[in-house]
Every structure is written in structure tokens, then in C-alpha cells.
C-alpha atoms as a PDB file:
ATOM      1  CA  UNK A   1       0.000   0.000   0.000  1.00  0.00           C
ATOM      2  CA  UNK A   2       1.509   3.189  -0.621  1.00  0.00           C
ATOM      3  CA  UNK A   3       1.269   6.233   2.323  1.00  0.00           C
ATOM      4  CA  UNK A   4       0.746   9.711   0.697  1.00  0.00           C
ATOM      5  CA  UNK A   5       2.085  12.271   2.031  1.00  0.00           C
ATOM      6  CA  UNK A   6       0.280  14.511   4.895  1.00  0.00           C
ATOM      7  CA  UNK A   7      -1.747  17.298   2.670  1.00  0.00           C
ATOM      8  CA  UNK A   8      -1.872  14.705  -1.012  1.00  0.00           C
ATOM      9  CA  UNK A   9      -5.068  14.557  -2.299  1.00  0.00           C
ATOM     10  CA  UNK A  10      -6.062  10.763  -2.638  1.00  0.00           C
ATOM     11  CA  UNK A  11      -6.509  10.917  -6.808  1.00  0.00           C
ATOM     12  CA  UNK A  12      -9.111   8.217  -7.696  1.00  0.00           C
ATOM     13  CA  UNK A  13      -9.535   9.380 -11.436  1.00  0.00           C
ATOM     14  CA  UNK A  14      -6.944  11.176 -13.312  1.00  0.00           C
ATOM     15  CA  UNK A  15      -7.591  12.062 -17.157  1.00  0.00           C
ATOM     16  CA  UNK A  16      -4.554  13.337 -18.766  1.00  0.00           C
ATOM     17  CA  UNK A  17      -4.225  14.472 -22.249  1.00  0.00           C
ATOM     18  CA  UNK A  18      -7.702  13.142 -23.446  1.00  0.00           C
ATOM     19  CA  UNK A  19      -8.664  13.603 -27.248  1.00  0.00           C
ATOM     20  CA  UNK A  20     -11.556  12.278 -28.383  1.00  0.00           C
ATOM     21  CA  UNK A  21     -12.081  12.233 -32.349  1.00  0.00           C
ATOM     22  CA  UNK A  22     -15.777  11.339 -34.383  1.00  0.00           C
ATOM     23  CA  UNK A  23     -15.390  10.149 -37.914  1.00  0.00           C
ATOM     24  CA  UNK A  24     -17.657  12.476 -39.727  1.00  0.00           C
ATOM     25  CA  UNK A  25     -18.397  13.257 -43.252  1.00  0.00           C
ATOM     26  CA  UNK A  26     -15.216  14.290 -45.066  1.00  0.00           C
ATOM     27  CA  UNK A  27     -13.416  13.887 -42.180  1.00  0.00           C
ATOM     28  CA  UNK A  28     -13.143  13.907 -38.624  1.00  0.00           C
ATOM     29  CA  UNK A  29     -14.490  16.193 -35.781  1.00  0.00           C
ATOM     30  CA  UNK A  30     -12.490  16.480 -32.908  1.00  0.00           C
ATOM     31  CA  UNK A  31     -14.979  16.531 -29.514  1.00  0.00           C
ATOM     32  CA  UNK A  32     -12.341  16.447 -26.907  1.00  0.00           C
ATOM     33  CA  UNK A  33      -9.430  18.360 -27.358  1.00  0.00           C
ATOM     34  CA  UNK A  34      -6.482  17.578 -24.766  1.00  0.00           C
ATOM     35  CA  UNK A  35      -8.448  17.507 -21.658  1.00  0.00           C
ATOM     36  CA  UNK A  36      -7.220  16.830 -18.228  1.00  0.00           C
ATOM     37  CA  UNK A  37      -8.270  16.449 -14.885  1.00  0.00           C
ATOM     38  CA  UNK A  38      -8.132  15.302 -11.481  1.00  0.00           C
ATOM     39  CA  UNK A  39     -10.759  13.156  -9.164  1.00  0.00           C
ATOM     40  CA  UNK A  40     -10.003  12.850  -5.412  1.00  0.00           C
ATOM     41  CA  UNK A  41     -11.311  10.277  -4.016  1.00  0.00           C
ATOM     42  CA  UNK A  42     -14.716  10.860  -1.801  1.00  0.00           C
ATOM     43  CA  UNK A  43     -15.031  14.309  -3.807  1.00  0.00           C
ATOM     44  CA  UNK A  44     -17.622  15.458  -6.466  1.00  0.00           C
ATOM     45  CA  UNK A  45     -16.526  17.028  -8.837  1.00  0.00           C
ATOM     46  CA  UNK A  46     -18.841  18.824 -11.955  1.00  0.00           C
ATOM     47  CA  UNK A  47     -18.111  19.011 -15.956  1.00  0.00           C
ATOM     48  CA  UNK A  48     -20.806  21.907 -17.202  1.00  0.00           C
ATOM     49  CA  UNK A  49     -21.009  23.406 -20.320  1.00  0.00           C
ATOM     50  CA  UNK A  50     -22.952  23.807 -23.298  1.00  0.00           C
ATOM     51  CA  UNK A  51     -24.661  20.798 -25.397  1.00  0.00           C
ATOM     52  CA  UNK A  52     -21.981  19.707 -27.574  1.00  0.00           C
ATOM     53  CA  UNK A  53     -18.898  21.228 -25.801  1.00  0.00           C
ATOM     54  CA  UNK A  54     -17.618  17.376 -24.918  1.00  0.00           C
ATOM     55  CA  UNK A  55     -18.780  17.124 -21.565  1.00  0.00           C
ATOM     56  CA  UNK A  56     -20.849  13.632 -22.090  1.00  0.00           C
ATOM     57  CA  UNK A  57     -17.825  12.291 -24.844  1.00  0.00           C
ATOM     58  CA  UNK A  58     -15.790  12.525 -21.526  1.00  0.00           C
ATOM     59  CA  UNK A  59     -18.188  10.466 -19.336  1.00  0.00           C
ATOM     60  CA  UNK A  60     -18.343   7.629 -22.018  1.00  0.00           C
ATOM     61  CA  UNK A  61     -14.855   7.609 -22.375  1.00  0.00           C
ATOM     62  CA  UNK A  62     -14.136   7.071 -18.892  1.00  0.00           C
ATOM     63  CA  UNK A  63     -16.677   3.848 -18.596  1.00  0.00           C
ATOM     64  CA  UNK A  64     -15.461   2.849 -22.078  1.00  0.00           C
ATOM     65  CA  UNK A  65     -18.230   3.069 -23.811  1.00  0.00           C
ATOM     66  CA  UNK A  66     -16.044   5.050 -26.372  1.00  0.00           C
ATOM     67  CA  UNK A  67     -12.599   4.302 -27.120  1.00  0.00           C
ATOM     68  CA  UNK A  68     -10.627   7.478 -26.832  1.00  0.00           C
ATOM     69  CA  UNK A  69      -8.334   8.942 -29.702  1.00  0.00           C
ATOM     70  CA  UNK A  70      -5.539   9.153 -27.518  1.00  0.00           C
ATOM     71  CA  UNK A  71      -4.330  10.270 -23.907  1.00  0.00           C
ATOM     72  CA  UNK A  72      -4.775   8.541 -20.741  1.00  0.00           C
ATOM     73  CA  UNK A  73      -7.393   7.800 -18.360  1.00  0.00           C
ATOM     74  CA  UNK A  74      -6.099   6.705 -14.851  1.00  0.00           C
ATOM     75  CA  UNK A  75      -8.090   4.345 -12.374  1.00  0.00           C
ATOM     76  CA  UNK A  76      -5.744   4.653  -9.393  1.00  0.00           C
ATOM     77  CA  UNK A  77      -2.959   4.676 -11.398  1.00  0.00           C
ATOM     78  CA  UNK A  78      -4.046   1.608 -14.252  1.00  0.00           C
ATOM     79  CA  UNK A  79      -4.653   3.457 -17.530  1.00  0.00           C
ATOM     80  CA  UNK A  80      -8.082   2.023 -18.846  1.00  0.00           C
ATOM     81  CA  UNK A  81      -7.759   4.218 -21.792  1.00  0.00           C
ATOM     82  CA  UNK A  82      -6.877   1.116 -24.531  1.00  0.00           C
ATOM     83  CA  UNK A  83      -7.713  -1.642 -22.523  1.00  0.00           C
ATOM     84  CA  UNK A  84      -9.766  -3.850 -24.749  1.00  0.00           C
ATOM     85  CA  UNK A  85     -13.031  -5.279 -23.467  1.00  0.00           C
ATOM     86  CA  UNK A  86     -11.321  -8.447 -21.730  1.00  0.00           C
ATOM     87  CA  UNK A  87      -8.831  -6.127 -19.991  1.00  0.00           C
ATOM     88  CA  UNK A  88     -11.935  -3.882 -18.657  1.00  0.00           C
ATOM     89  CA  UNK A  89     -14.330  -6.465 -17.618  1.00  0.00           C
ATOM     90  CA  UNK A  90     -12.580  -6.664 -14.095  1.00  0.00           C
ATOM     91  CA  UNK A  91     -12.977  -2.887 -13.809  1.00  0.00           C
ATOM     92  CA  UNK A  92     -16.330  -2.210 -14.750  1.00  0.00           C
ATOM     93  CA  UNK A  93     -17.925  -2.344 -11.796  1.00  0.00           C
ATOM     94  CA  UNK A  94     -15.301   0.117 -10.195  1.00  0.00           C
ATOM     95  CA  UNK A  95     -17.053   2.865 -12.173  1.00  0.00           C
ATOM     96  CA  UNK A  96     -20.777   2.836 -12.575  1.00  0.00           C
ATOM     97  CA  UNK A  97     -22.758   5.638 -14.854  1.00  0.00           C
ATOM     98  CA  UNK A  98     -26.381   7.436 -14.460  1.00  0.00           C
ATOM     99  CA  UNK A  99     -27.631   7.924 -17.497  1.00  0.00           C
ATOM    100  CA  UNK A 100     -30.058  11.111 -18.506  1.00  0.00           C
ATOM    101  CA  UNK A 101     -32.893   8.997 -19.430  1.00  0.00           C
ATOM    102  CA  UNK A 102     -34.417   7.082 -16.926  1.00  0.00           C
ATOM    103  CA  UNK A 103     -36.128   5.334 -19.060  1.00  0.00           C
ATOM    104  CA  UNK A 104     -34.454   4.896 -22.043  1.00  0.00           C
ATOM    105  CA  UNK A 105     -31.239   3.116 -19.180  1.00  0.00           C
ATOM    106  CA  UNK A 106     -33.378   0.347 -17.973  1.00  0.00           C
ATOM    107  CA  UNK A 107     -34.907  -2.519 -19.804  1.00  0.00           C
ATOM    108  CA  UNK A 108     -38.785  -2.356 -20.407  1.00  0.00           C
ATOM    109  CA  UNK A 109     -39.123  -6.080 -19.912  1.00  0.00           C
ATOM    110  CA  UNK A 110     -37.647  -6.423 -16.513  1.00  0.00           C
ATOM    111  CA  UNK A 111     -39.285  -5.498 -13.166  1.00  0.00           C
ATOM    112  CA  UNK A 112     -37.511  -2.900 -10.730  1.00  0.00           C
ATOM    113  CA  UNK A 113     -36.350  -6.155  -8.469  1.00  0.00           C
ATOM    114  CA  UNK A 114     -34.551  -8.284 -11.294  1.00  0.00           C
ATOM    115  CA  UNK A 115     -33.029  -4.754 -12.683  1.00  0.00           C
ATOM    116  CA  UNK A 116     -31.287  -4.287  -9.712  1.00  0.00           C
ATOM    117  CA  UNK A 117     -30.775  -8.237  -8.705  1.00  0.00           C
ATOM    118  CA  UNK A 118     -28.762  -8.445 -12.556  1.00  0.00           C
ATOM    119  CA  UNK A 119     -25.355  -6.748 -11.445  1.00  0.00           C
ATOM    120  CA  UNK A 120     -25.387  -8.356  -8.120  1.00  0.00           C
ATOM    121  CA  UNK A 121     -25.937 -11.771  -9.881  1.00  0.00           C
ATOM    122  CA  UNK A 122     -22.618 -10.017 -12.367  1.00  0.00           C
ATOM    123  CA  UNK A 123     -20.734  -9.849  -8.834  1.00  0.00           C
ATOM    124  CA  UNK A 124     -20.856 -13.761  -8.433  1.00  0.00           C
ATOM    125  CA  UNK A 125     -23.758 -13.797  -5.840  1.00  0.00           C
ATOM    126  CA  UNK A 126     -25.269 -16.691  -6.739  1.00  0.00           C
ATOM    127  CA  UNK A 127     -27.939 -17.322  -4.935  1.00  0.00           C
ATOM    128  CA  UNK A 128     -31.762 -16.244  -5.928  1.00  0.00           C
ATOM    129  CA  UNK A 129     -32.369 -15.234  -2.366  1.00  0.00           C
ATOM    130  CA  UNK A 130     -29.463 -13.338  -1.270  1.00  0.00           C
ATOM    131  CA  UNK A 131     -29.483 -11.172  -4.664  1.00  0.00           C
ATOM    132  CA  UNK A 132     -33.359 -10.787  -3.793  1.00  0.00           C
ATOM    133  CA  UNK A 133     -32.446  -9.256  -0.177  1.00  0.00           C
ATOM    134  CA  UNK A 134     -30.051  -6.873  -1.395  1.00  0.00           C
ATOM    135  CA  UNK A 135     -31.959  -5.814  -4.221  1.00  0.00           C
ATOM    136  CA  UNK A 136     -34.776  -5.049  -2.116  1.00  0.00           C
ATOM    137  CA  UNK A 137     -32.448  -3.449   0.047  1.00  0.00           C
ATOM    138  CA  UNK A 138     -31.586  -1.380  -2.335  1.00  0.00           C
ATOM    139  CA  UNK A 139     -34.006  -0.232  -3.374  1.00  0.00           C
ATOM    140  CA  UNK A 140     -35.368   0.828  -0.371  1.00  0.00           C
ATOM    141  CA  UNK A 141     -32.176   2.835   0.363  1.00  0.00           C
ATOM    142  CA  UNK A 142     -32.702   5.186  -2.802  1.00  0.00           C
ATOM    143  CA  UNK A 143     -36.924   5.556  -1.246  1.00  0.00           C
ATOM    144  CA  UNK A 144     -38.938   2.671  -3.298  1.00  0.00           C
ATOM    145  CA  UNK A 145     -41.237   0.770  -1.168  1.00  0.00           C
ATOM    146  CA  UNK A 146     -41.500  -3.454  -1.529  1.00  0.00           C
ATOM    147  CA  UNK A 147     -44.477  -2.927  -3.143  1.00  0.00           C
ATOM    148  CA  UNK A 148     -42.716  -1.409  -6.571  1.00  0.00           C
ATOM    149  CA  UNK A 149     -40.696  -4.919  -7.160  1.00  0.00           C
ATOM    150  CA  UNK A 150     -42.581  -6.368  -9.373  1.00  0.00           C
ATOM    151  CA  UNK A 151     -43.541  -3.251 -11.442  1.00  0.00           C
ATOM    152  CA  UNK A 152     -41.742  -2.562 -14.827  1.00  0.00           C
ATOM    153  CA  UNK A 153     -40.409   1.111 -15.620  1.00  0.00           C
ATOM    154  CA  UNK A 154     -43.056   2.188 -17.228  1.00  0.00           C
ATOM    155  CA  UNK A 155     -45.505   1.641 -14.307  1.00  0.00           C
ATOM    156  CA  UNK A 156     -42.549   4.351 -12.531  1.00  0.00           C
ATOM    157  CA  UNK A 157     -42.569   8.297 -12.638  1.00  0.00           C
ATOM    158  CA  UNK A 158     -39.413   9.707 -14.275  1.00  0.00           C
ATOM    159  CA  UNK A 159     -38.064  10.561 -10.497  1.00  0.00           C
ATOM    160  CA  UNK A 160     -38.445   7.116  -9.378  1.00  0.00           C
ATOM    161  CA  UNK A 161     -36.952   5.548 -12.092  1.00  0.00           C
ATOM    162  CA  UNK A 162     -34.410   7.604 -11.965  1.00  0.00           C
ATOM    163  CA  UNK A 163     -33.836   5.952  -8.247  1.00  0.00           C
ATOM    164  CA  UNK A 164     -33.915   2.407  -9.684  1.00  0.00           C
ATOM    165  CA  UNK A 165     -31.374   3.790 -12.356  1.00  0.00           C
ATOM    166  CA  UNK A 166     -28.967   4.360  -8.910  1.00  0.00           C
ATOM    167  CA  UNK A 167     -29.735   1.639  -7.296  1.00  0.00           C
ATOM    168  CA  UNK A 168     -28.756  -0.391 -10.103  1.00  0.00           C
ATOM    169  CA  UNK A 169     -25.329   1.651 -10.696  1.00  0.00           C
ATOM    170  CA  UNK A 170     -25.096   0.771  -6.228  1.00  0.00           C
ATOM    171  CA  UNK A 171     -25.670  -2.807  -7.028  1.00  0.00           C
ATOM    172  CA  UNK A 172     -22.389  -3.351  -8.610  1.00  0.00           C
ATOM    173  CA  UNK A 173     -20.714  -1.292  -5.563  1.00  0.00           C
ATOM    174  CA  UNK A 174     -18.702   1.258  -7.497  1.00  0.00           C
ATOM    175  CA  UNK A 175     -16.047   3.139  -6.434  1.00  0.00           C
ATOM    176  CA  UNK A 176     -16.972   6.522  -8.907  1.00  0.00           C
ATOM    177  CA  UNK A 177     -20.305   7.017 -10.495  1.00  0.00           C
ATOM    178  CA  UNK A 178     -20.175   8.944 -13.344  1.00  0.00           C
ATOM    179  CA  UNK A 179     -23.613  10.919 -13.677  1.00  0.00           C
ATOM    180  CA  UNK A 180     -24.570  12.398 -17.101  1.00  0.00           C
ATOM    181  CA  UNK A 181     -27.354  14.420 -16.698  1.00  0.00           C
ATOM    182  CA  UNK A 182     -28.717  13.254 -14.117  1.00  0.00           C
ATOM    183  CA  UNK A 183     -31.747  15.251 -13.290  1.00  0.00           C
ATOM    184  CA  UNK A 184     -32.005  17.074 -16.404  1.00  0.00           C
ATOM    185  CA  UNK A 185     -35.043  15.131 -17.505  1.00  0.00           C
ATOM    186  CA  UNK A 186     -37.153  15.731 -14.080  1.00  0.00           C
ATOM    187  CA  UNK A 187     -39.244  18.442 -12.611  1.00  0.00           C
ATOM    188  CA  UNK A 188     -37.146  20.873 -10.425  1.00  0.00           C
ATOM    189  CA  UNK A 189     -38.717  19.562  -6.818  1.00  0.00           C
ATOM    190  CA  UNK A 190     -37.911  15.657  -7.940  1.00  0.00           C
ATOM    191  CA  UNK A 191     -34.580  17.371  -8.852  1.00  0.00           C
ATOM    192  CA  UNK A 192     -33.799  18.263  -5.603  1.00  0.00           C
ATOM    193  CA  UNK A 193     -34.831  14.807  -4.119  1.00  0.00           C
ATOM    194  CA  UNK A 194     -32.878  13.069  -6.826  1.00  0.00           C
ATOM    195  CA  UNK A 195     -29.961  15.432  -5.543  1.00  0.00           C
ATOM    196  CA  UNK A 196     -30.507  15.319  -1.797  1.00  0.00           C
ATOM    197  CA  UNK A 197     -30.207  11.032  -2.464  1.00  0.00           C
ATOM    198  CA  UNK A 198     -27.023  11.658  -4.051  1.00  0.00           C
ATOM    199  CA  UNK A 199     -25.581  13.600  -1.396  1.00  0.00           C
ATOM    200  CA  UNK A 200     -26.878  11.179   1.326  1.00  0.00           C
ATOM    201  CA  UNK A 201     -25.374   8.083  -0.441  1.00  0.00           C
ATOM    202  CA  UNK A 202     -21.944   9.773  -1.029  1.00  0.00           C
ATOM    203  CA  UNK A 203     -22.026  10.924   3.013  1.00  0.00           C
ATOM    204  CA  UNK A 204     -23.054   6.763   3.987  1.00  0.00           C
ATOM    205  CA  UNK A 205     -20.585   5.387   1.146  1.00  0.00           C
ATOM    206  CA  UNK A 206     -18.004   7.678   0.833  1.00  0.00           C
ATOM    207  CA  UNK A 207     -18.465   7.082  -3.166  1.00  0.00           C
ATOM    208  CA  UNK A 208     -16.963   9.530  -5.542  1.00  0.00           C
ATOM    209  CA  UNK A 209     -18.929  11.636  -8.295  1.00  0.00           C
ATOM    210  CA  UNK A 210     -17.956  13.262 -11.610  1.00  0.00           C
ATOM    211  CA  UNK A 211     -21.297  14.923 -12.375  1.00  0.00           C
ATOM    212  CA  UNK A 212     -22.004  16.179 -15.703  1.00  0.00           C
ATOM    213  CA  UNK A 213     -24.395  19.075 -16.590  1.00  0.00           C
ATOM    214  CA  UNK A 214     -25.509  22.000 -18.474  1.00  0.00           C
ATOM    215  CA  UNK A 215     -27.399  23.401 -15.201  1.00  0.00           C
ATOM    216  CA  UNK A 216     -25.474  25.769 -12.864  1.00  0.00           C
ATOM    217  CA  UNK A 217     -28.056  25.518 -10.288  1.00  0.00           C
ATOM    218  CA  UNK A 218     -27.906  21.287 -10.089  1.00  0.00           C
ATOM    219  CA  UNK A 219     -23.528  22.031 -10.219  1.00  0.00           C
ATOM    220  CA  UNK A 220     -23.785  24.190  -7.241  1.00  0.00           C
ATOM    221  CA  UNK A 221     -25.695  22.245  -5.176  1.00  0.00           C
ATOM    222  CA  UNK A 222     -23.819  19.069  -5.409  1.00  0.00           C
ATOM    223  CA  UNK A 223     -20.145  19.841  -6.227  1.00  0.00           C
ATOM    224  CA  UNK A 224     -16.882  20.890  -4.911  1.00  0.00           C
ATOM    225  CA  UNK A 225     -15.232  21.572  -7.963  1.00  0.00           C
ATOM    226  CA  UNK A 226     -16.419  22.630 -11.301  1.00  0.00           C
ATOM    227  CA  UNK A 227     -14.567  22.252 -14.832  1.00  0.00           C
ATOM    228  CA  UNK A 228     -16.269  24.825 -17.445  1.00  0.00           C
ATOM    229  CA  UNK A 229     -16.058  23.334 -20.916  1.00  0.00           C
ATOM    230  CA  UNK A 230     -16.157  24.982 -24.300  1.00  0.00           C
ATOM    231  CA  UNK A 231     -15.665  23.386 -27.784  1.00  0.00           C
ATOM    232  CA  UNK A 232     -13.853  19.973 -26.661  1.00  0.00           C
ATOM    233  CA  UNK A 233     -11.237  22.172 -24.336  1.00  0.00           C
ATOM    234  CA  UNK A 234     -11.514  22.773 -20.426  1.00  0.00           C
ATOM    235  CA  UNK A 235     -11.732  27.253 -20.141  1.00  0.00           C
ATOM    236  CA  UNK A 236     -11.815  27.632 -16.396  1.00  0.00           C
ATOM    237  CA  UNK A 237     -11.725  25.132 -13.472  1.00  0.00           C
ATOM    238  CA  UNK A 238     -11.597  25.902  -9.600  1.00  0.00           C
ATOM    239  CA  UNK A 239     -13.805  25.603  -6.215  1.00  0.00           C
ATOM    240  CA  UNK A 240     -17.271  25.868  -7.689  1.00  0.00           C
ATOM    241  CA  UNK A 241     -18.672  28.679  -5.372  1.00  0.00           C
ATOM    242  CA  UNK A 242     -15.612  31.172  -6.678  1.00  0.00           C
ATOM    243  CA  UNK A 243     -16.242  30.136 -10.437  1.00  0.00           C
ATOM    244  CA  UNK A 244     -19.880  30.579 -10.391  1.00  0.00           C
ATOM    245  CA  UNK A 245     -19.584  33.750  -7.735  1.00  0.00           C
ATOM    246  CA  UNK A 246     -16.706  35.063  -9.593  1.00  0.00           C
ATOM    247  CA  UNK A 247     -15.875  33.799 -13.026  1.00  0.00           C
ATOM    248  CA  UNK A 248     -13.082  34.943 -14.404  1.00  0.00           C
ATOM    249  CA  UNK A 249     -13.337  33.535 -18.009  1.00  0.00           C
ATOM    250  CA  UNK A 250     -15.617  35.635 -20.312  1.00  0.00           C
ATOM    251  CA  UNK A 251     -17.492  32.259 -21.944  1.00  0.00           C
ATOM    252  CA  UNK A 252     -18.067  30.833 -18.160  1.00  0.00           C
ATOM    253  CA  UNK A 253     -19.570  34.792 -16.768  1.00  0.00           C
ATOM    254  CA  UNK A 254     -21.887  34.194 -20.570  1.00  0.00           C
ATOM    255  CA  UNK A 255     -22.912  30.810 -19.040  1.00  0.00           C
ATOM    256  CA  UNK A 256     -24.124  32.051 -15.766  1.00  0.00           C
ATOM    257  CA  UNK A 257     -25.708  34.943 -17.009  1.00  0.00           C
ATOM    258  CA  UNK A 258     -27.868  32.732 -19.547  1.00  0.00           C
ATOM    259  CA  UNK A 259     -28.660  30.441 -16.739  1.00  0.00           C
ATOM    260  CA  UNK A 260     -29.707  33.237 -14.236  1.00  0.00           C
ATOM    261  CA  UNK A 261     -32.109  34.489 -17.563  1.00  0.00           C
ATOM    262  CA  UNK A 262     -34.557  32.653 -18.896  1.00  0.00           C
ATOM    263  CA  UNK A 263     -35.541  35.276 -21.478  1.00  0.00           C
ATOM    264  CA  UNK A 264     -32.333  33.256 -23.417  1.00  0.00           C
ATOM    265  CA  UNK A 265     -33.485  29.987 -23.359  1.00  0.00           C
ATOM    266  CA  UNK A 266     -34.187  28.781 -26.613  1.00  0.00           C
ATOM    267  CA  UNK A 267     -36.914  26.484 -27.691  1.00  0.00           C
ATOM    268  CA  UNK A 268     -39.335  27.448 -25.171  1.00  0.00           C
ATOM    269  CA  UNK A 269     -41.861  30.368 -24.704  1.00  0.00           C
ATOM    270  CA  UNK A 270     -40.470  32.530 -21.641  1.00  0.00           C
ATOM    271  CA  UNK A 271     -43.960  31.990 -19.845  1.00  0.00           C
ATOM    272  CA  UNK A 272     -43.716  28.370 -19.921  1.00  0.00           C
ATOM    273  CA  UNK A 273     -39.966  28.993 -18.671  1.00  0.00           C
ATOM    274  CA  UNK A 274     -40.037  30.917 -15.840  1.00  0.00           C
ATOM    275  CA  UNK A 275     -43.098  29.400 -14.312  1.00  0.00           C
ATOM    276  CA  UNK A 276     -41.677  25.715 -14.655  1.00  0.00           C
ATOM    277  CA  UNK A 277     -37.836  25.697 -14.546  1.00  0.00           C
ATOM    278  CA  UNK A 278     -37.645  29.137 -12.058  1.00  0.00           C
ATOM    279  CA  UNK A 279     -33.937  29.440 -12.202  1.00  0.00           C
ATOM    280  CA  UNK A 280     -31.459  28.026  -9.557  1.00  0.00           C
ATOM    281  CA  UNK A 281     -32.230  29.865  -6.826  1.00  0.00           C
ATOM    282  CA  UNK A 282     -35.357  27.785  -6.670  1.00  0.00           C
ATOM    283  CA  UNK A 283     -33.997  24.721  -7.154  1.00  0.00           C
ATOM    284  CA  UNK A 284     -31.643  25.800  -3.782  1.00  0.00           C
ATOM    285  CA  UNK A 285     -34.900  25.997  -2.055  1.00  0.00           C
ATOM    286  CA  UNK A 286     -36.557  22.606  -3.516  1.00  0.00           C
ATOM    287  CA  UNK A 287     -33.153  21.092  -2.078  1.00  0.00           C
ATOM    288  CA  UNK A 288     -33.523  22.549   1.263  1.00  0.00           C
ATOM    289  CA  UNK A 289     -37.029  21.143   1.575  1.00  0.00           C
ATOM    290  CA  UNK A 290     -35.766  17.793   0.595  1.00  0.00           C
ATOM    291  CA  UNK A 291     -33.042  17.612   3.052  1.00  0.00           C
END
């Protein structure tokens, strides 16, 4: 075992040099340009920027479900970056991803019990009764009552399948969950719950998070350190209450003030806007309730 030093931060995940290139028509587009970055271990730490600035490239890269172009990605100190599926299949359930869709993540055909039962039966646990008690554990620890075990996903809200989407990614118990999106598909108030869960699993477990998101108010909330993202490359990076207090970058102070207006918001009538999404500040108070 190696001793760090007093003061070392305990890196979990470290990306280094990441490019991530899509074969496109007549060439290639380039989605991730030399990123890197640092996880500490027990942290949570937030990727935000704008759709299409690389943020969710990154997350599949680091479970694999992309193979990057080239750099490294660093699993307490193994690079996973061109490990090929044999290599990874050891590792997988070190690091476990939410997906956006709730729905879309979980199979239609299965009930919320035997979702949640499948990794722990992936784990080696072989029998039908002890993968039974855990799942149901489970699934009571992210709020679902016994009665919801035999119901399929689309018997669920979006917010509670989003908790069988976490219990699953528990059920393999991961070191770092990787969260894309997490609660962009909910209402604000099952935001908050979704969030509040998060935080109380991470206090219990001591897991780590790399959250990824477009929404300032969800990045303050639930992380210590936020990377701003532009066009594939990283612009500004520090303690998340002095980069979204105090920006320094110009592209991360034009992020917060579209997020803070939802006159800019585009695709949806300002009415509808401000009456359903209400801006961060109320998603601060929907978290304090649900604490």
C-alpha cells in the first residue's frame, strides 16, 4: 500500500491528455481536445457546459463506452484508456454511470427487483435469495417501497426511475459514479430529491462523483469543484462557489448569465420557462425542503 504524504489529495480518477475524435463526413471532428483532470477520491466534482462542448464524450470515455483517440485515463494509477473489453471487464464495476434517461437506461421487460438483482448476480452472488435481499435493500435505500418490485419502468414516474437507475449503478458497488445528466429530464422539486439522495449516499458510502451538466443551479448544489467546458477544451476550473460567484473567463460569466435568464433559453416560450424551470435559486430551495 503506498502512504501519501500529509496534505496529497487521494486521486481516484486522473484524465490526462484526453482527445476524443468522431469520424464524420469528409473527415473527422475532434470533440475532446487535450483535456485533463483530477478526481479525489470521496469528492464530487462537476463538468458543465454547453450541449456539444464534450462534456458527455468525456463520461463515455471514462466507462469505455467510447474508445478514446488518444491520452490517458487513470483508475488509481491503471490506464483504462486502450484496454480492450477483456482487460476492462474486471474494472467495470469500479465505475458505474447514471444515465439522462431514466427510461431509455433500464430494460422495459424487466421489473424494478430483477433490474437491480442483474449486477449483483454479475458480482458472483449466486444465490436467488441473497441477490433478492439486497436488491430489495436497495431499493429501499434510494426511497422505493416493496411494493414497486414487481412493477416494470413504465408503471414508474421519471423521479423514481431515476432511483432504480442508482440503485442499479449501487448494485455493482462502485467506487466513482459517473452521472450524465442526471436530473435534467425531471421536474425541479424531484430534482432536488434526486440530488438530496445523491448527497446522502456519497455521506453513507463515501463514493466519488464526476457529475455532468448544463445546469449551474444542479452544479452548485452538489459539487466541490467545477470544470467549465467549451468546444472539446476545459476554459476555467476551480472551487465551484468562486467560479460561479466570480468567473473569471468571459465564456463561463456568458454561461451564468444565460442560466440566471430565462428570457435566453431557446426552444421554449419565456412563460412556460419561468413558471416551470424558475432558475437556480429555486432549485436551492426545492433542495432545502428535501433535506
Amino acid at each position: 500500500m503506498t502512504i501519501l504524504p500529509a496534505g496529497t489529495p487521494d486521486i481516484m480518477l486522473s484524465v490526462q491528455n484526453l482527445v476524443v475524435d468522431y469520424a464524420v463526413r469528409g473527415g473527422t471532428h475532434r470533440a475532446v481536445d487535450d483535456v485533463s483532470f483530477d478526481v479525489p477520491r470521496g469528492s464530487t466534482v462537476a463538468i458543465v457546459g454547453e450541449s456539444g462542448c464534450g462534456k458527455s464524450t468525456i463520461a463515455k470515455s471514462i466507462v469505455r463506452l467510447l474508445t478514446p483517440t488518444s491520452g490517458k485515463i487513470l483508475l488509481d494509477g491503471t490506464d483504462i484508456a486502450p484496454m480492450r473489453a477483456r482487460e476492462l471487464r474486471p474494472l467495470r464495476s469500479r465505475v458505474q454511470m447514471i444515465f439522462q434517461d431514466p427510461y431509455g437506461s433500464l430494460d422495459p421487460h424487466l421489473t424494478a427487483e430483477e433490474i437491480v438483482a442483474e449486477p449483483i448476480g454479475l458480482r458472483g452472488v449466486r444465490s436467488g435469495a441473497a441477490r433478492r435481499k439486497e436488491a430489495v435493500g436497495l431499493l429501499s435505500k434510494v426511497g422505493l417501497p416493496t411494493s414497486a418490485l414487481g412493477r416494470r419502468p413504465s408503471e414508474f414516474s421519471g423521479g423514481q426511475r431515476q432511483r432504480i437507475g442508482i440503485a442499479r449503478a449501487l448494485a455493482s458497488q462502485p467506487e466513482l459514479l459517473v452521472c450524465d445528466e442526471p436530473t435534467s429530464a425531471l421536474d425541479v422539486s424531484v430534482q432536488a430529491q434526486v440530488l438530496a439522495l445523491l448527497a446522502d449516499i456519497q455521506q453513507e458510502t463515501g463514493l466519488t462523483y464526476l457529475i455532468i451538466s448544463h445546469n449551474l443551479g444542479v452544479v452548485r448544489e452538489i459539487s466541490s469543484t467545477v470544470i467549465v467546458m467549451s468546444e472539446g477544451r476545459i476554459v476555467e476550473r476551480g472551487a465551484t462557489e468562486r467560479v460561479l460567484s466570480a468567473p473569471q473567463e468571459a465564456y463561463t460569466r456568458s454561461l451564468r448569465a444565460a442560466a440566471l435568464d430565462p428570457m435566453t433559453m431557446v426552444g421554449r416560450k419565456p412563460r412556460y420557462v419561468v413558471s416551470r424551470l424558475r432558475t437556480a435559486d429555486n432549485l436551492h430551495d426545492h433542495l432545502q425542503k428535501a433535506k
